[in-house]
Protein backbone atom coordinates (compact mmCIF):
# COMPACT_ATOMS: atom_id res chain seq x y z
CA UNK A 1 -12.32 3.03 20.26
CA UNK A 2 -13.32 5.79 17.94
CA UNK A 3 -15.00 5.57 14.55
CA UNK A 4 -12.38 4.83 11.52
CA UNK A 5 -12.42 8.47 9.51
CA UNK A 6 -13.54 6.95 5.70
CA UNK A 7 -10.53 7.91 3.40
CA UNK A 8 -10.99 9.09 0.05
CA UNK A 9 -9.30 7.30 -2.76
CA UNK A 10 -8.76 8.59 -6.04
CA UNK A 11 -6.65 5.86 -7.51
CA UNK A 12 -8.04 2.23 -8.74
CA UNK A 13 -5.16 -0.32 -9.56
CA UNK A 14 -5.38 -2.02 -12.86
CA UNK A 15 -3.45 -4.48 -11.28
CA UNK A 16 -4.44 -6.34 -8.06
CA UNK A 17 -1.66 -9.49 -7.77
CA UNK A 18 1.78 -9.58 -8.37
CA UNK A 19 3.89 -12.49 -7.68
CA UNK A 20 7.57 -13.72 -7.77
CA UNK A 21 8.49 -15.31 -11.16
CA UNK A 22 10.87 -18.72 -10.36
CA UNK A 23 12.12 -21.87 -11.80
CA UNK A 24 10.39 -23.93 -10.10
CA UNK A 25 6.09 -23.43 -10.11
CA UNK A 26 5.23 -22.99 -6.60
CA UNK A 27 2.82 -21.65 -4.53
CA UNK A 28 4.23 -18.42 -2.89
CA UNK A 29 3.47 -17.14 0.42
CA UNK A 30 0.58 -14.37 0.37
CA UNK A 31 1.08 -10.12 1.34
CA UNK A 32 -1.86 -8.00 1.31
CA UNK A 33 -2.17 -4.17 0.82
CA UNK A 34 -5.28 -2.69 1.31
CA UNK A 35 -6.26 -0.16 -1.65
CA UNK A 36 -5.92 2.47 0.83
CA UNK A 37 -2.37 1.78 1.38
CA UNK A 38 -1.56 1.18 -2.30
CA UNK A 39 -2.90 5.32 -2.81
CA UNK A 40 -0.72 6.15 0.09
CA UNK A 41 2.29 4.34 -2.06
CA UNK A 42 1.63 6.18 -4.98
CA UNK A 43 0.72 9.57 -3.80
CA UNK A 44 3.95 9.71 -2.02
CA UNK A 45 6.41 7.71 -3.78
CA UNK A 46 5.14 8.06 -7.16
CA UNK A 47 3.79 12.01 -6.94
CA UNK A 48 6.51 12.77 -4.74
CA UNK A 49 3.67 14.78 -2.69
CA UNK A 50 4.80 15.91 0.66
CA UNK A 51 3.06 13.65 3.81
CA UNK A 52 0.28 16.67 4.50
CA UNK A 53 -0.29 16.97 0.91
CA UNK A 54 -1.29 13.10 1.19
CA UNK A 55 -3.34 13.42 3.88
CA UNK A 56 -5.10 16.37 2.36
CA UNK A 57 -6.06 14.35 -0.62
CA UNK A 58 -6.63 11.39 1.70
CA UNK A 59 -8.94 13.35 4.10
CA UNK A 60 -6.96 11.81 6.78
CA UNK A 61 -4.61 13.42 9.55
CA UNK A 62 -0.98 13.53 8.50
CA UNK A 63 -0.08 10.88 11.42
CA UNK A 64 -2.49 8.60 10.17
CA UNK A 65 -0.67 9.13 6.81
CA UNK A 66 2.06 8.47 7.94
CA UNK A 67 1.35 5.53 9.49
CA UNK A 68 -0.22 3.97 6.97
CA UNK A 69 2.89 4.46 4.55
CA UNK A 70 5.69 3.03 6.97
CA UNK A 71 3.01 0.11 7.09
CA UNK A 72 2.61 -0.16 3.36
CA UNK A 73 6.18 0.15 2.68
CA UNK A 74 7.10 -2.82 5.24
CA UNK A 75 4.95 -5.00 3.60
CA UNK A 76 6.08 -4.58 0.47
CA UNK A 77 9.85 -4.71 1.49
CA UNK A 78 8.97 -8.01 3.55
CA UNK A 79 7.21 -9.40 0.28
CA UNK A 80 10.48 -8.62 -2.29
CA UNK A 81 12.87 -9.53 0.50
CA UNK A 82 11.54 -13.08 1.40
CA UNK A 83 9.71 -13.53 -2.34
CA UNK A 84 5.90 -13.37 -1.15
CA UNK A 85 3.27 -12.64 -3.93
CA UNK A 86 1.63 -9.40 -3.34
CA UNK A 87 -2.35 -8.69 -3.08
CA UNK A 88 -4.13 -5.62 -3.25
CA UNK A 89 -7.70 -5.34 -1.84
């Protein structure tokens, strides 16, 4: 298996945990998005940067980009969809 490539992150979240707000005070199920996944969030869907533009700033190959969004993004869908707190690390 080949070395991971380190990726270069410009963006630090103020906010690390976000969770469903219900009537009742439960314990939610857990969803974790690695920091790296959280730039790749907001470089694309919040900068509206095109997927090489990402990578560029990422240092990372556009496929790896691009994986790494559809993976972020179907985390966070799962997480709203079936109510799971979110955690960024």
């Amino acid at each position: 298996m080949r070395p991971r490539k380190e990726r270069t992150l410009n963006f630090h979240p103020e906010h690390r945990y976000f969770t469903p707000i219900t009537e009742k005070q439960i314990m939610h199920e857990e969803c974790s998005l690695k920091h790296e996944e959280i730039e790749a969030i907001k470089l694309k869907d919040l900068e509206n940067l095109d997927q090489k533009q990402c990578a560029l700033s990422m240092k990372i190959s556009q496929p790896t980009f691009h994986r790494m969004l559809k993976q972020a993004r179907k985390k966070i869908a799962s997480a709203l969809i079936k109510g799971h707190s979110i955690r960024i690390i």
